[in-house]
Protein backbone atom coordinates (compact mmCIF):
# COMPACT_ATOMS: atom_id res chain seq x y z
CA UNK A 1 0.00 0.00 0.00
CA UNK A 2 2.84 2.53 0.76
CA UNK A 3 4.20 1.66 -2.72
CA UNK A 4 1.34 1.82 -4.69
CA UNK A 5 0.61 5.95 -2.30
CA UNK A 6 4.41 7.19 -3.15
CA UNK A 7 3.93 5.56 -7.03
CA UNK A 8 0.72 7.56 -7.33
CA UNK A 9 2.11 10.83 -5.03
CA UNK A 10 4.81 10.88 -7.76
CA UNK A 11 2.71 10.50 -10.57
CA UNK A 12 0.70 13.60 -9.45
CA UNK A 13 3.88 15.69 -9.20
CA UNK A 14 5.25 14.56 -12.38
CA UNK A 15 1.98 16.00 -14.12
CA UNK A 16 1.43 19.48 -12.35
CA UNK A 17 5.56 19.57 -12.88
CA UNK A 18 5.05 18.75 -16.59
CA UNK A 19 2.30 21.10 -16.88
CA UNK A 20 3.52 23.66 -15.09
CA UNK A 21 6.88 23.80 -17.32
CA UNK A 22 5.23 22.92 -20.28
CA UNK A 23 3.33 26.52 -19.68
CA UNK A 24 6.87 27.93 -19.20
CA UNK A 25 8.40 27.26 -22.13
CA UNK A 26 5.19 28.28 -24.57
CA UNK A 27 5.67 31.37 -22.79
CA UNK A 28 9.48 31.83 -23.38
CA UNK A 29 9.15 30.37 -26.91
CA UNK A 30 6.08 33.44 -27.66
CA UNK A 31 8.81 36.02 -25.86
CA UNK A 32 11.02 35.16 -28.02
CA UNK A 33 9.94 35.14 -31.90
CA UNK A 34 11.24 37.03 -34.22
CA UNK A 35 7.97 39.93 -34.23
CA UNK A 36 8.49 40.23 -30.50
CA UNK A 37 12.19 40.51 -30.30
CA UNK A 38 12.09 43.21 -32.73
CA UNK A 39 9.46 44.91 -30.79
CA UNK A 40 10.99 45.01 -27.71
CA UNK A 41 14.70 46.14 -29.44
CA UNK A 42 12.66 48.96 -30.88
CA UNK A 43 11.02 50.21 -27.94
CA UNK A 44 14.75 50.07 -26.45
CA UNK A 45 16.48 51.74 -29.19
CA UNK A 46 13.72 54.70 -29.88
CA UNK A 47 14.36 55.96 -26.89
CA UNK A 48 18.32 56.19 -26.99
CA UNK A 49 18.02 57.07 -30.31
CA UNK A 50 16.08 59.88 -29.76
CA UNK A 51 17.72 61.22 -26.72
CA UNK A 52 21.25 60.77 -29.61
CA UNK A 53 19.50 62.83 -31.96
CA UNK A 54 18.81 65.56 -29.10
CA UNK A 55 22.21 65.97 -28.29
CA UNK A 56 24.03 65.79 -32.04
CA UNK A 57 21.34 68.61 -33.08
CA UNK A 58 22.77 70.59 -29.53
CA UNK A 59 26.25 69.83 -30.69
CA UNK A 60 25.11 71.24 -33.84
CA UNK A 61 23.56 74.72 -32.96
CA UNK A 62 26.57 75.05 -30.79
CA UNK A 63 28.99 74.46 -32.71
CA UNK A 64 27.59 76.86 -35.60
CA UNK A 65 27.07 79.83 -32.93
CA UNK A 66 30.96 79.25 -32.36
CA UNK A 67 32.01 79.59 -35.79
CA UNK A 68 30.11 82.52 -36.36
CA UNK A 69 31.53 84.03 -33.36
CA UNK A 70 34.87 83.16 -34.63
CA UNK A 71 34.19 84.33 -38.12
CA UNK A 72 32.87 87.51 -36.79
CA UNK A 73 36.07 87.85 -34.59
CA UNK A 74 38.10 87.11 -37.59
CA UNK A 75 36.59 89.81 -39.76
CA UNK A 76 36.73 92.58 -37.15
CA UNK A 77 40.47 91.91 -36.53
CA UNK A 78 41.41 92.87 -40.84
């Protein structure tokens, strides 16, 4: 009788187990196609990118004020 309680005891966890990591790896496996990945890399990258594009445009203004600046120094100097 003890036999036959463990035998069925460890039937009944090899099922929920089964089931349970069965679940886990649909889950992974929908996480990870190709639609999703992309997804998730673009909601990474938009952000960086457009925090990139902030700063090069800064760079940009700045570095035009300076050369007009310079120019303008230049030209009053002759």
């Amino acid at each position: 009788m003890r036999r036959l309680t463990w035998f069925i005891a460890g039937f009944v966890v090899a099922l929920v187990g089964g089931g349970y990591a069965k679940r886990r790896v649909r889950a992974a496996a929908t996480q990870m196609t190709p639609t999703r990945v992309a997804q998730r890399a673009k909601g990474r990258l938009g952000s960086a990118v457009g925090n990139v594009k902030h700063r090069v445009s800064d760079a940009v203004v700045e570095g035009r004020a300076a050369m007009q600046a310079k120019e303008a120094e230049l030209h009053s100097s002759r």
